[in-house]
Structure formats: structure tokens, C-alpha cells
Protein backbone atom coordinates (compact mmCIF):
# COMPACT_ATOMS: atom_id res chain seq x y z
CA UNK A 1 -15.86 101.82 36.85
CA UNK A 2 -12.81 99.61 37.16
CA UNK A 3 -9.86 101.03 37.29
CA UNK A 4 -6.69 99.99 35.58
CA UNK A 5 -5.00 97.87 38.46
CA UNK A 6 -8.26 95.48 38.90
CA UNK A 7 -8.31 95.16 34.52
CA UNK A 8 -4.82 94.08 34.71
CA UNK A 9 -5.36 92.05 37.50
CA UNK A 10 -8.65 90.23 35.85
CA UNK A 11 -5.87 90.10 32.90
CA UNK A 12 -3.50 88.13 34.81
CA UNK A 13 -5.83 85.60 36.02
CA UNK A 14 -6.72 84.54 32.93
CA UNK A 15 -3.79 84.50 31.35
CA UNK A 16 -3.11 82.04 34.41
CA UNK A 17 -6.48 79.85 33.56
CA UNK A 18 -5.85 78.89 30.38
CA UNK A 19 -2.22 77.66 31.54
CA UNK A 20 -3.37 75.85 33.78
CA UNK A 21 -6.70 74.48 32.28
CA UNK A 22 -4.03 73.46 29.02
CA UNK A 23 -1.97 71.25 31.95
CA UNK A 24 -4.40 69.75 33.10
CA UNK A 25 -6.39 68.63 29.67
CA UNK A 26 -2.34 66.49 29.26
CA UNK A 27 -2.55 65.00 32.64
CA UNK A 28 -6.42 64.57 32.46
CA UNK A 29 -7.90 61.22 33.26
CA UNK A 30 -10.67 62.04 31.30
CA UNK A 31 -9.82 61.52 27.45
CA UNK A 32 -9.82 64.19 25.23
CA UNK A 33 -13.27 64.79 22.72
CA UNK A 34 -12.72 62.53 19.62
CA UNK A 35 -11.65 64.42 16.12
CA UNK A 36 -13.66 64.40 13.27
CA UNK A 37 -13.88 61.19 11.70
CA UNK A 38 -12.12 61.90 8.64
CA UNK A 39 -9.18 63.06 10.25
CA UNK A 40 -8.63 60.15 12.59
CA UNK A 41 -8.99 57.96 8.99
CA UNK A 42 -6.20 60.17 7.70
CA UNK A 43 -4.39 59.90 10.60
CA UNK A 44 -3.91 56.22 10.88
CA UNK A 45 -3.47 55.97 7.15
CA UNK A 46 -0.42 58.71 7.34
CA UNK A 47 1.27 56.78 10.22
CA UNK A 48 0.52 53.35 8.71
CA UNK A 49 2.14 54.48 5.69
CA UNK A 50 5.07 56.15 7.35
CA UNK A 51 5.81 52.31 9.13
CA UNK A 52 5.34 50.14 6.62
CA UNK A 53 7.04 52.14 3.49
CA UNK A 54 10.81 50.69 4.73
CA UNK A 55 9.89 47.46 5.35
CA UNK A 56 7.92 46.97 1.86
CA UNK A 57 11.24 45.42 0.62
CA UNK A 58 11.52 43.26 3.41
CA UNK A 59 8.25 41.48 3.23
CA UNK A 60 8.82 37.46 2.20
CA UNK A 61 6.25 36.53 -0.45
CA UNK A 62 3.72 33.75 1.32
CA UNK A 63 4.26 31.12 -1.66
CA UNK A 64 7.45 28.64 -0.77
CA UNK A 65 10.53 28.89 -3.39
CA UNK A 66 11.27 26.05 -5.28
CA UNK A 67 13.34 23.81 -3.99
CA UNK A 68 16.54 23.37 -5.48
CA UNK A 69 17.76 20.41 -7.71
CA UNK A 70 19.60 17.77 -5.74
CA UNK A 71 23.34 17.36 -6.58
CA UNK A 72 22.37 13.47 -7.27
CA UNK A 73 20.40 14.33 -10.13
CA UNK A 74 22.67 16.71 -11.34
CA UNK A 75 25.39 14.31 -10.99
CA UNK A 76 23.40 11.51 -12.46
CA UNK A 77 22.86 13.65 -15.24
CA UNK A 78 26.22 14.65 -15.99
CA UNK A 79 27.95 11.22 -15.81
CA UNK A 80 29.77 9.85 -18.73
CA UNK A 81 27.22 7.56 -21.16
CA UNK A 82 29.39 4.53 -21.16
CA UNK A 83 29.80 5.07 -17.43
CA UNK A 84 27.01 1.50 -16.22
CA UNK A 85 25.94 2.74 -13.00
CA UNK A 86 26.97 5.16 -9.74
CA UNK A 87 27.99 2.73 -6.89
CA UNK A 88 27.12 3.51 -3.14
CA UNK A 89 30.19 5.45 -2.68
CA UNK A 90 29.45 8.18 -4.94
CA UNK A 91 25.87 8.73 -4.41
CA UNK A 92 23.76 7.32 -1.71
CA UNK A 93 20.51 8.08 -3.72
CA UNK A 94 20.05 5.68 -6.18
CA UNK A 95 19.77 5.98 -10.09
CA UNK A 96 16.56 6.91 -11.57
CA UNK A 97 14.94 3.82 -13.52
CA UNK A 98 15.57 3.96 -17.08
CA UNK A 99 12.58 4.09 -19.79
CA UNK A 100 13.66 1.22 -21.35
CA UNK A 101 13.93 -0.97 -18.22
CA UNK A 102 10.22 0.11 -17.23
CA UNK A 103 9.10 -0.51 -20.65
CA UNK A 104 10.60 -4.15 -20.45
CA UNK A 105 8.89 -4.50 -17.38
CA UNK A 106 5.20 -3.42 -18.20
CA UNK A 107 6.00 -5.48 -21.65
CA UNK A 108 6.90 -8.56 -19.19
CA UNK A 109 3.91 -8.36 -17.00
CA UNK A 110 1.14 -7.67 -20.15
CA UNK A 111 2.88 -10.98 -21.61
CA UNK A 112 2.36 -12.69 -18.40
CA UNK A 113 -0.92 -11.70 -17.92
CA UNK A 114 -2.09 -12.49 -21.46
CA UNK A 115 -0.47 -16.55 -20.52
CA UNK A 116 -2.55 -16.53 -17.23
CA UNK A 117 -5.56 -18.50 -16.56
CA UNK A 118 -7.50 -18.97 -13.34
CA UNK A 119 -7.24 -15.42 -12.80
CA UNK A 120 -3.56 -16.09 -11.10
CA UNK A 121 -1.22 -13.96 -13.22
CA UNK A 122 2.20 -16.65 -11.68
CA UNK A 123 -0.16 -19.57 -13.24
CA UNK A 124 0.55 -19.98 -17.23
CA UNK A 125 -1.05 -21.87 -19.43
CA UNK A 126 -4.11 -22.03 -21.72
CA UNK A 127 -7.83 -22.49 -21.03
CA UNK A 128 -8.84 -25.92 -22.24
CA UNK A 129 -12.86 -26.02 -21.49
CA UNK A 130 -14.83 -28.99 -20.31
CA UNK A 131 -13.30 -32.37 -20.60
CA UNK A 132 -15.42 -35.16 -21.01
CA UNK A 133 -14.48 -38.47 -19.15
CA UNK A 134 -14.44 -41.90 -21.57
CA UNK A 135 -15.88 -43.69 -18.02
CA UNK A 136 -18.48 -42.41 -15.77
CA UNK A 137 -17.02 -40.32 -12.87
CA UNK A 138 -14.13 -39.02 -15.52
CA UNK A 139 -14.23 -35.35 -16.75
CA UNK A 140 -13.29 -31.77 -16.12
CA UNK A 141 -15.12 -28.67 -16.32
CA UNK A 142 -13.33 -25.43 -16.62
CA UNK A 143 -10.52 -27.41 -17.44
CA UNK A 144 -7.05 -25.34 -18.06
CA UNK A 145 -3.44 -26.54 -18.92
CA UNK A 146 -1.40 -25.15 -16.78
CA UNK A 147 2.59 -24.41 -17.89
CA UNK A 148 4.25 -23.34 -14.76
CA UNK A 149 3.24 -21.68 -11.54
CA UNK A 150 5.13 -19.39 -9.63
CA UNK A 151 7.84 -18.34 -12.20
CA UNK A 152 8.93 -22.35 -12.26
CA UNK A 153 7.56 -24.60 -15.32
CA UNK A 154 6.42 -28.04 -15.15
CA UNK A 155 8.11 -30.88 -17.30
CA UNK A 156 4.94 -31.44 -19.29
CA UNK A 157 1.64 -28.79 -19.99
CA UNK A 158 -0.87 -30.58 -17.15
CA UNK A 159 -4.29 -30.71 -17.35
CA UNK A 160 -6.52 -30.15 -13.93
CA UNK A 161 -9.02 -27.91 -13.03
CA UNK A 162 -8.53 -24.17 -11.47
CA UNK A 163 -8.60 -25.15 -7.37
CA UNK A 164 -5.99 -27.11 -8.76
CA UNK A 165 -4.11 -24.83 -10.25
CA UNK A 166 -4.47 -22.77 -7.50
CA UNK A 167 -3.16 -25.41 -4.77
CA UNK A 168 0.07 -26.02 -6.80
CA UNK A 169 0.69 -22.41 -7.31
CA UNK A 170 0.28 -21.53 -3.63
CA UNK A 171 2.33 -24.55 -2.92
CA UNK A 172 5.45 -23.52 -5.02
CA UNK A 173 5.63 -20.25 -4.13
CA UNK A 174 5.10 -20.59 -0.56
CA UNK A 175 6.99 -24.00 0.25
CA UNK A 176 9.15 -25.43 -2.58
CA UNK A 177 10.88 -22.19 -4.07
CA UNK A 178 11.63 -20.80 -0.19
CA UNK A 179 13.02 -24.71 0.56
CA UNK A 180 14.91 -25.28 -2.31
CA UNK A 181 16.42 -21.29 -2.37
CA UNK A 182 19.96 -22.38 -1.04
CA UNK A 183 20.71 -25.32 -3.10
CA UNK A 184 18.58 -23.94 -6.20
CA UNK A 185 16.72 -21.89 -7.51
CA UNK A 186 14.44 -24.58 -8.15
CA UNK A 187 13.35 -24.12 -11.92
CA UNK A 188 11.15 -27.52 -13.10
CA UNK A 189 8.81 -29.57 -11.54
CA UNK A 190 9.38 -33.32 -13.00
CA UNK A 191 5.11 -34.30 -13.44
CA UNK A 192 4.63 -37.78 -13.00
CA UNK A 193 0.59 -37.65 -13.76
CA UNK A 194 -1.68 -35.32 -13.87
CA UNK A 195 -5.15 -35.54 -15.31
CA UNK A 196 -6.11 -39.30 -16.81
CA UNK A 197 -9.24 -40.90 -17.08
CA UNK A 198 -8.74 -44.17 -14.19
CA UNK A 199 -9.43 -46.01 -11.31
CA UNK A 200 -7.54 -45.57 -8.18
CA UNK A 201 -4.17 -47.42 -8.60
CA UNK A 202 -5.49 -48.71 -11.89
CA UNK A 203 -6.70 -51.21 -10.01
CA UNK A 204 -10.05 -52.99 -11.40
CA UNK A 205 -13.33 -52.08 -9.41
CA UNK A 206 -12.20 -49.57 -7.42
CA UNK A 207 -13.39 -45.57 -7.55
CA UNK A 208 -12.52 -42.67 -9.82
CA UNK A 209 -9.31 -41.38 -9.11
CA UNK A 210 -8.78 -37.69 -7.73
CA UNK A 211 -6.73 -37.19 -11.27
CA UNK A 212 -10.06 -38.50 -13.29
CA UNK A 213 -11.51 -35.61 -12.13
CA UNK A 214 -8.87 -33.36 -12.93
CA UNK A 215 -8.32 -32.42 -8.65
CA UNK A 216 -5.02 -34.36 -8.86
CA UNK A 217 -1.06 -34.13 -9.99
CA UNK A 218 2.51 -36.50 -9.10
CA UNK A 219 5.53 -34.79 -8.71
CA UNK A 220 8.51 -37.06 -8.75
CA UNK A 221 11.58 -34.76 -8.87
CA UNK A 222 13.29 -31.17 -8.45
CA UNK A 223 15.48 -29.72 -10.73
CA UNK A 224 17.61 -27.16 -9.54
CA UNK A 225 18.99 -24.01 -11.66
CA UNK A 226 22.77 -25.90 -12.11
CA UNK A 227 20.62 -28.77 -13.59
CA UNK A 228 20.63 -31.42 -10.45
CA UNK A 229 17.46 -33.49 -10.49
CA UNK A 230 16.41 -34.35 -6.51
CA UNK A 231 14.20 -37.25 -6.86
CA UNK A 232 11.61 -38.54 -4.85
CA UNK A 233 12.72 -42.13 -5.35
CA UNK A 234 16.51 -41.36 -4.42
CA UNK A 235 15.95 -38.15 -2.11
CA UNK A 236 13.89 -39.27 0.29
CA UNK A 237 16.29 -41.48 2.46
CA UNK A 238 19.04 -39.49 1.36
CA UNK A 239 21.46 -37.56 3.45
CA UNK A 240 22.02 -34.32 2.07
CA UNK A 241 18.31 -34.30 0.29
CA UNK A 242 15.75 -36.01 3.18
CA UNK A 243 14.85 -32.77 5.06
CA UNK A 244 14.33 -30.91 1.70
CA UNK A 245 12.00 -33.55 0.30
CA UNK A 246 9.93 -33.93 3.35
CA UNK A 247 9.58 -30.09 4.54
CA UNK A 248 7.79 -29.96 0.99
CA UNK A 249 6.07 -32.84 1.78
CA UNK A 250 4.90 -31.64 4.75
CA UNK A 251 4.54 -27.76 3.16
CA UNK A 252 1.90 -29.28 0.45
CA UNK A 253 -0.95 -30.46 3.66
CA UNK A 254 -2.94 -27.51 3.79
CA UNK A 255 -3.06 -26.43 0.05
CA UNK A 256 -3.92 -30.17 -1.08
CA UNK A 257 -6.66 -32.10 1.01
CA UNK A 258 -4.98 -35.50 0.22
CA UNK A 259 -0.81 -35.38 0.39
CA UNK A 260 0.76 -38.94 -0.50
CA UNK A 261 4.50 -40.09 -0.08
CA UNK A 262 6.36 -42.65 0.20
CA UNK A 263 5.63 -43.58 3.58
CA UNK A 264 1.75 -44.04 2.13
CA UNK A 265 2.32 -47.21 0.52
CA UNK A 266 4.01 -49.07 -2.24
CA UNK A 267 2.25 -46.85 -5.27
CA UNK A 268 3.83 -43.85 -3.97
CA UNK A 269 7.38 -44.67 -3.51
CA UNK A 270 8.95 -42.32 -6.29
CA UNK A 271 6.33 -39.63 -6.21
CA UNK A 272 3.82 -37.59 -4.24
CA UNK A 273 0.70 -37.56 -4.77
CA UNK A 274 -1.49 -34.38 -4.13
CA UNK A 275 -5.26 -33.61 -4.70
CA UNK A 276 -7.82 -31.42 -3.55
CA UNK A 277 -10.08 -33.52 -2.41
CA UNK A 278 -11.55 -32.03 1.11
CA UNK A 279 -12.35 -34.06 3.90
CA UNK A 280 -14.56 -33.46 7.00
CA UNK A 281 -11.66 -34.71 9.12
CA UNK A 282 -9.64 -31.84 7.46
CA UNK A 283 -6.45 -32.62 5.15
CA UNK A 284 -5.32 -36.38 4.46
CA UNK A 285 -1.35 -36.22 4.70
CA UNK A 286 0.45 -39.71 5.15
């Protein structure tokens, strides 16, 4: 049998395994045996909770805040009713657009667009149909009667067909308006012939005329917005009017086959003469 010095001694050495067994299991390389499953779930849920709990009234919400309402449109809103507008130097945002003036506007354009014909909304005027010629080689089909083109009206409702039209349109907004924008506005077109039932020159024998066919139209003068007249006749050799009348001359080859001035000949001395007549040769201009 033992005796009491070797139990106490067994005693001691135990006492002195489980210290150091319980060291090393800290500084172990080896990790430890996993807990129960349910107590690593309550685990991370306890610690997630204790983390996130302060900062619960710190989270930002992931939807943007509205911005705020500029000072312009507060400002435009508070100004005085008999005050007309805000200039540049107190806002640099401009107004918001009335009703009333965007009423006027849609009013303007369904107005327009009810007057157009050819498709052309800037071309006014009234469908007219087929006209028959009195002579063979006369006659229009499709015929309209055109008003004004381009915002500026012609001195008498023409007749011509819708290339026509077209042509003149393209002509006046592109070349005569843009020429004319210093001295003018330009505002009437002065129509020395449009659609008539003749010969060339009226003279006996000779072919159908562009304008018995409805492809043609004479323009003879300008009239600006102060109510000046530049005439063909007068304007062409004149000082302050010469470059004018020939830059729009020169503007109408290209939407007219057939441009005539008065360099052409003696018919066309106070007017030009413009048709759509195509040519294999490309555009007549003289």
C-alpha cells in the first residue's frame, strides 16, 4: 500500500497537469472542439445585437431626401403681381412660362397648321384641286393657293402646284428673310405672275409656259417691315440695294431649276422669273 507521502505526491502532479494542460489548450495551435450549434447561433446573435443597438439611430435611410425648393421659385413666387418680369440681376434662372403664353402658342400653331397645305406648316393657303388648262399643255393638278411662305405673305393668293410651293418656301426662309434681316424684316413678296394659261413671252407659236403648268411665279419687289418697296426694276443697278437683289438672285438656283433676271433678256427686266422645271444639265440660272 501507498503511503501518504507518494498520495500527496500523485496529488501534486495532477494538480500540476491540469494547469498546465489549461495553458496550453490558450496557446494551442490546434483550435479548440466547436460548441454546439445552437450556442454559436446565440452567440453571434448576442454580439451582433450588442454592436448594432447604438448605431440603429445612426443608420441613413437608402431612399434620397427631397431636394429642396430653389430660392428662384420661391422668389418667383413671391414677387409682386404687377411686378412684369425678374431681370438678370435678380435671378439668373429664368421665369417659368406662363399658361396663358403656352396656350397662345399651341392656339397659334393649331391655326397655322389648319392654313397649311402641301404638308409645309410655314406654307398658307387653301387647296384648290385640279385646274384645267383653256389650251392644250395648260393645267394643274393638285393645285393649291398659296398665301405666304415662311411667316412672309405674298401681294396676291398664287396659284401653282406643291414642288412649287415648296421651292418658294425653301427659298424665303433660307435666302430672302436671312438677306434682307438688317434692312428688314422683309414682310411681302410683290407677285408679278404666277399661274396663267400662255405661251412663253406671250409670244404666238411658241411652247407652254412653266406658269401654264402651274411650276412657275415673278417676283418684282421687297417690302421691308418700315414699308420700303426694293424693286427689281430700280434695285438692281442700285447702290445701296444691288448686292441684296442679286444674293437672292443667286440664293433662288438650286430650289428653282430655271432662275431669270434681268441680265436674261428684255422680258425680265423688272422681275425674276423662277420655275421648277429640271434640267439634265442641272439648274438654268442667267
Amino acid at each position: 500500500m501507498m503511503g501518504r507521502a507518494t498520495v500527496a505526491l500523485i496529488g501534486t502532479l495532477v494538480f500540476c497537469g491540469d494547469a498546465v494542460l489549461a495553458n496550453l489548450a490558450e496557446s494551442s495551435l490546434r483550435p479548440r472542439l466547436r460548441v454546439a450549434p445552437e450556442a454559436a447561433v446565440n452567440e453571434v446573435v448576442t454580439r451582433a445585437a450588442i454592436n448594432v443597438t447604438p448605431q440603429i439611430g445612426r443608420i441613413s435611410p437608402l431612399r434620397p431626401q427631397l431636394r429642396p425648393v430653389s430660392k428662384q421659385i420661391l422668389m418667383a413666387a413671391a414677387r409682386p403681381v404687377d411686378l412684369p418680369s425678374l431681370g438678370p440681376d435678380v435671378s439668373l434662372r429664368p421665369l417659368l412660362r406662363p399658361e396663358t403664353l403656352e396656350q397662345e402658342v399651341l392656339f397659334r400653331k393649331r391655326r397655322l397648321r389648319k392654313g397649311s397645305v402641301c404638308g409645309v406648316i410655314e406654307i398658307q393657303g387653301k387647296k384648290v384641286g385640279d385646274v384645267p388648262g383653256r389650251i392644250r399643255g395648260c393645267g394643274v393638278e393638285d393645285a393649291v393657293q398659296v398665301t405666304s411662305v415662311s411667316g412672309v405673305r405674298l401681294s396676291q393668293a398664287s396659284v401653282m402646284g406643291c414642288d412649287t410651293a415648296k421651292a418658294l418656301n425653301r427659298w424665303v426662309d433660307r435666302t430672302v428673310k436671312p438677306t434682307f434681316r438688317r434692312r428688314g424684316p422683309v414682310v411681302e413678296l410683290k407677285v408679278a405672275a404666277h399661274y396663267t394659261c400662255r405661251t412663253r413671252n406671250n409670244r404666238k407659236g411658241a411652247k407652254i409656259s412653266e406658269h401654264g403648268k402651274g411650276r412657275a411665279i415673278d417676283i418684282s419687289a421687297f417690302k421691308m417691315n418700315d414699308g420700303e418697296w426694293i424693286t427689281v426694276l430700280n434695285g438692281w443697278r442700285g447702290k445701296s440695294t444691288q448686292a441684296l437683289l442679286k444674293k437672292v438672285w443667286r440664293g433662288a438656283c438650286g430650289p428653282f431649276g430655271t432662275v431669270l433676271g434681268p441680265n436674261a433678256d428684255r422680258y425680265h427686266q423688272d422681275h425674276f422669273h423662277m420655275d421648277t422645271a429640271r434640267y439634265r444639265r442641272g439648274p438654268y440660272c442667267k
